[in-house]
Structures are given as C-alpha cells and as structure tokens.
C-alpha atoms as a PDB file:
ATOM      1  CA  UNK A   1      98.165  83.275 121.891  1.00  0.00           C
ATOM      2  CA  UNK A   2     101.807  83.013 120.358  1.00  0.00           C
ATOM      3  CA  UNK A   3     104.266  85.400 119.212  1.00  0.00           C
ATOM      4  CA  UNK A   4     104.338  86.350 115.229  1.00  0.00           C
ATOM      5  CA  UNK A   5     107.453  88.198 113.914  1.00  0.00           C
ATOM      6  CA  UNK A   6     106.454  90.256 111.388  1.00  0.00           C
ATOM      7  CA  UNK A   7     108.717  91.915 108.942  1.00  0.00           C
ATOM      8  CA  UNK A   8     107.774  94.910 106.944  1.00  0.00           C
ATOM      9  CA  UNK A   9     109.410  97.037 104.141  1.00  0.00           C
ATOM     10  CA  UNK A  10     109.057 100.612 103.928  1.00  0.00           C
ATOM     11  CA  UNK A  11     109.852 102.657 100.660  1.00  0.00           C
ATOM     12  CA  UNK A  12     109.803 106.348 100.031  1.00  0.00           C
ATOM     13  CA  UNK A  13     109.234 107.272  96.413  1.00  0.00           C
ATOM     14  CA  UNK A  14     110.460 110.917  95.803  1.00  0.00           C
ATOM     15  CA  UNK A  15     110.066 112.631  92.368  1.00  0.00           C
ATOM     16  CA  UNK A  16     114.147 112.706  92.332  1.00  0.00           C
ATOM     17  CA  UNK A  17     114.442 108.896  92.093  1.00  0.00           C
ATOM     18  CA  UNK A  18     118.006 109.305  94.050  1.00  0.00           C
ATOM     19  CA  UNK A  19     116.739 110.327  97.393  1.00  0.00           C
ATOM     20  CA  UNK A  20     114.084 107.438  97.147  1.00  0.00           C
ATOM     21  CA  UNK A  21     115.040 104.759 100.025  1.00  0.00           C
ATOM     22  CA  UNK A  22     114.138 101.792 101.343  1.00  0.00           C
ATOM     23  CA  UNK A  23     114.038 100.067 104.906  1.00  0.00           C
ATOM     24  CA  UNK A  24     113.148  96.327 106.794  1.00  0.00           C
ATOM     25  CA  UNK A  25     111.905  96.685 110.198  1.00  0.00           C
ATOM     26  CA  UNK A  26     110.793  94.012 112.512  1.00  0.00           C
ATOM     27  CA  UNK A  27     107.258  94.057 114.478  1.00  0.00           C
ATOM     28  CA  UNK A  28     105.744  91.318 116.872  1.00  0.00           C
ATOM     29  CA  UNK A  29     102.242  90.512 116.570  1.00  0.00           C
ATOM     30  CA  UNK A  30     100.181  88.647 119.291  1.00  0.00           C
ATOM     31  CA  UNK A  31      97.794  86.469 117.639  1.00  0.00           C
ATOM     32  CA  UNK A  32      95.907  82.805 118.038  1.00  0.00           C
ATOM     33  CA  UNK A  33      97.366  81.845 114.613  1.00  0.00           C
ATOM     34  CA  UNK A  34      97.948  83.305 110.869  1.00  0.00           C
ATOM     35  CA  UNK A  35      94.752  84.448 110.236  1.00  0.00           C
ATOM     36  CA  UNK A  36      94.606  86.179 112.935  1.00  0.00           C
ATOM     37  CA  UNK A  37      97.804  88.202 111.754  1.00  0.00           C
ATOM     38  CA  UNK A  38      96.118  88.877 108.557  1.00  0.00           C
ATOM     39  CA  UNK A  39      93.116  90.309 110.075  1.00  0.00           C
ATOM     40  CA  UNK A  40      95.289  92.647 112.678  1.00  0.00           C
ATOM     41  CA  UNK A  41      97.454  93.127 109.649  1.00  0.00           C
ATOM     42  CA  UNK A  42      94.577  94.265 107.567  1.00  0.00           C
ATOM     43  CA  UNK A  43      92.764  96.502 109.715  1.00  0.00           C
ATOM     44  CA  UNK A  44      93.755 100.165 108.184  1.00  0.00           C
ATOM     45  CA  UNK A  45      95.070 101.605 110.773  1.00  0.00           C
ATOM     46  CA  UNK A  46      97.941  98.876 111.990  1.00  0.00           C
ATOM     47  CA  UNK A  47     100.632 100.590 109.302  1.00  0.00           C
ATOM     48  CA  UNK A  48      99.810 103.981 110.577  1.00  0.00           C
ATOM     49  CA  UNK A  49     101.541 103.053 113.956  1.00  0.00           C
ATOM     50  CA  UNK A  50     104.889 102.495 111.825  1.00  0.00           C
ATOM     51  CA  UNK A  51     107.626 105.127 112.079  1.00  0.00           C
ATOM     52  CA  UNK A  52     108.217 105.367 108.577  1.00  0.00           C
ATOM     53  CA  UNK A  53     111.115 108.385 109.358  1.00  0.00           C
ATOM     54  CA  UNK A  54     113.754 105.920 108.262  1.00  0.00           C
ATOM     55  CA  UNK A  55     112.934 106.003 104.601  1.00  0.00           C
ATOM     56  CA  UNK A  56     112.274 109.744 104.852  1.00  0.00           C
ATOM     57  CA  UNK A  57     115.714 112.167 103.503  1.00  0.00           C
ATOM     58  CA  UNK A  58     115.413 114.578 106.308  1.00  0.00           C
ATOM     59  CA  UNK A  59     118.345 116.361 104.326  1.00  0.00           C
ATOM     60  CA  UNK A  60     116.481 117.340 101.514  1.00  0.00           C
ATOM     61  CA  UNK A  61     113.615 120.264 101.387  1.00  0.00           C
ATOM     62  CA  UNK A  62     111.914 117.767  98.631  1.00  0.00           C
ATOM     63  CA  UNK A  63     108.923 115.428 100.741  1.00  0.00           C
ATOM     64  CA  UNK A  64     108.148 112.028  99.334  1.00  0.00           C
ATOM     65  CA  UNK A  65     105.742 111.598  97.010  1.00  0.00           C
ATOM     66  CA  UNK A  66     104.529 108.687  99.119  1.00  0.00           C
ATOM     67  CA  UNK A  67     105.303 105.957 101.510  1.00  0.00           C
ATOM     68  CA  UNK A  68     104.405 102.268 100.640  1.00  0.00           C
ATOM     69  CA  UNK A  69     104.325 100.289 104.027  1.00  0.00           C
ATOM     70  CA  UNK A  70     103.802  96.303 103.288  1.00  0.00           C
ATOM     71  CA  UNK A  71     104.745  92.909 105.232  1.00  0.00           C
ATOM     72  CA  UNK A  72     106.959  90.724 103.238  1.00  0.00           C
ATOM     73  CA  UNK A  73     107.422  88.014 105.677  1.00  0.00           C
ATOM     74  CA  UNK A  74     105.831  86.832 109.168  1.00  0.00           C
ATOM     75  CA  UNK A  75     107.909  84.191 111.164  1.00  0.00           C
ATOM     76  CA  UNK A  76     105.322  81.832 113.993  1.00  0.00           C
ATOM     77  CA  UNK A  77     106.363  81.285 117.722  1.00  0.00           C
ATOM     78  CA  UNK A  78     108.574  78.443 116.716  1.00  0.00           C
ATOM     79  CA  UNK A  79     110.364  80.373 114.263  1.00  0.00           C
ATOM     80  CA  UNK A  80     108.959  78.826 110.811  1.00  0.00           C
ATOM     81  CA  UNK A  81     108.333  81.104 108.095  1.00  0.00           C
ATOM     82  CA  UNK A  82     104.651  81.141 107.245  1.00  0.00           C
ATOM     83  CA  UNK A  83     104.455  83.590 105.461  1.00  0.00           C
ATOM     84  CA  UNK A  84     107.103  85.209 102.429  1.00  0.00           C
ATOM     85  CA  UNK A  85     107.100  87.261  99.574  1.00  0.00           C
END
C-alpha cells in the first residue's frame, strides 16, 4: 500500500454571496494505487468525515445554503501529481 495526498476544496454557498467562503485542506489516503483512491474517494460517506467548519461564518445567524466538498488534486507516494483539476 502507499501513501496518496489528497487535496480537497470546501465551499460554503450562503444566500448573502459575501459570507460565502472557501477552503483547501489536505487528507492522506492509504491505497494499492489510483483506483483504489477513486473507489475510497467515491464511497458516500468518505466526505462526511471532513470538518467542513472552516468554510462555515460562525459569526453570522445566516447557515449555508450548502457545502460542496470535492478533491481537486491527489499527489502518489513519490510525490507526482496524478491526479488535478
């Protein structure tokens, strides 16, 4: 098995467009190779162990209208990109 870095982006989308944010975090993923990433990646319930609080104005009364939780890029053990979007 090798190490996959796995970057996601979270955004918030609130109906005031000013307290919408947006955030890059960084997850490692154990896998035999890319597909296997995919299919972890894939499974519904992977995103749901994401702390998504960073995009989330925890000043404001006003709750997002939703959170979009994606990967836009997934780095191999040897530190090639495999994956970008």
């Amino acid at each position: 098995m090798g190490i996959f870095k796995v970057t996601f982006k979270l955004e918030s989308e609130y109906e005031n467009e000013l307290l919408n944010q947006s955030a890059l975090i960084e997850r490692d993923v154990d896998a035999d190779d890319l597909d296997m990433v995919y299919q972890i990646l894939d499974e519904g319930d992977y995103t749901e162990h994401i702390d998504d609080s960073v995009v989330i104005d925890i000043d404001s009364e006003e709750k997002p209208i939703v959170v979009n939780i994606e990967y836009v890029k997934i780095v191999d053990s040897s530190g090639t990109v495999v994956y970008e979007e």
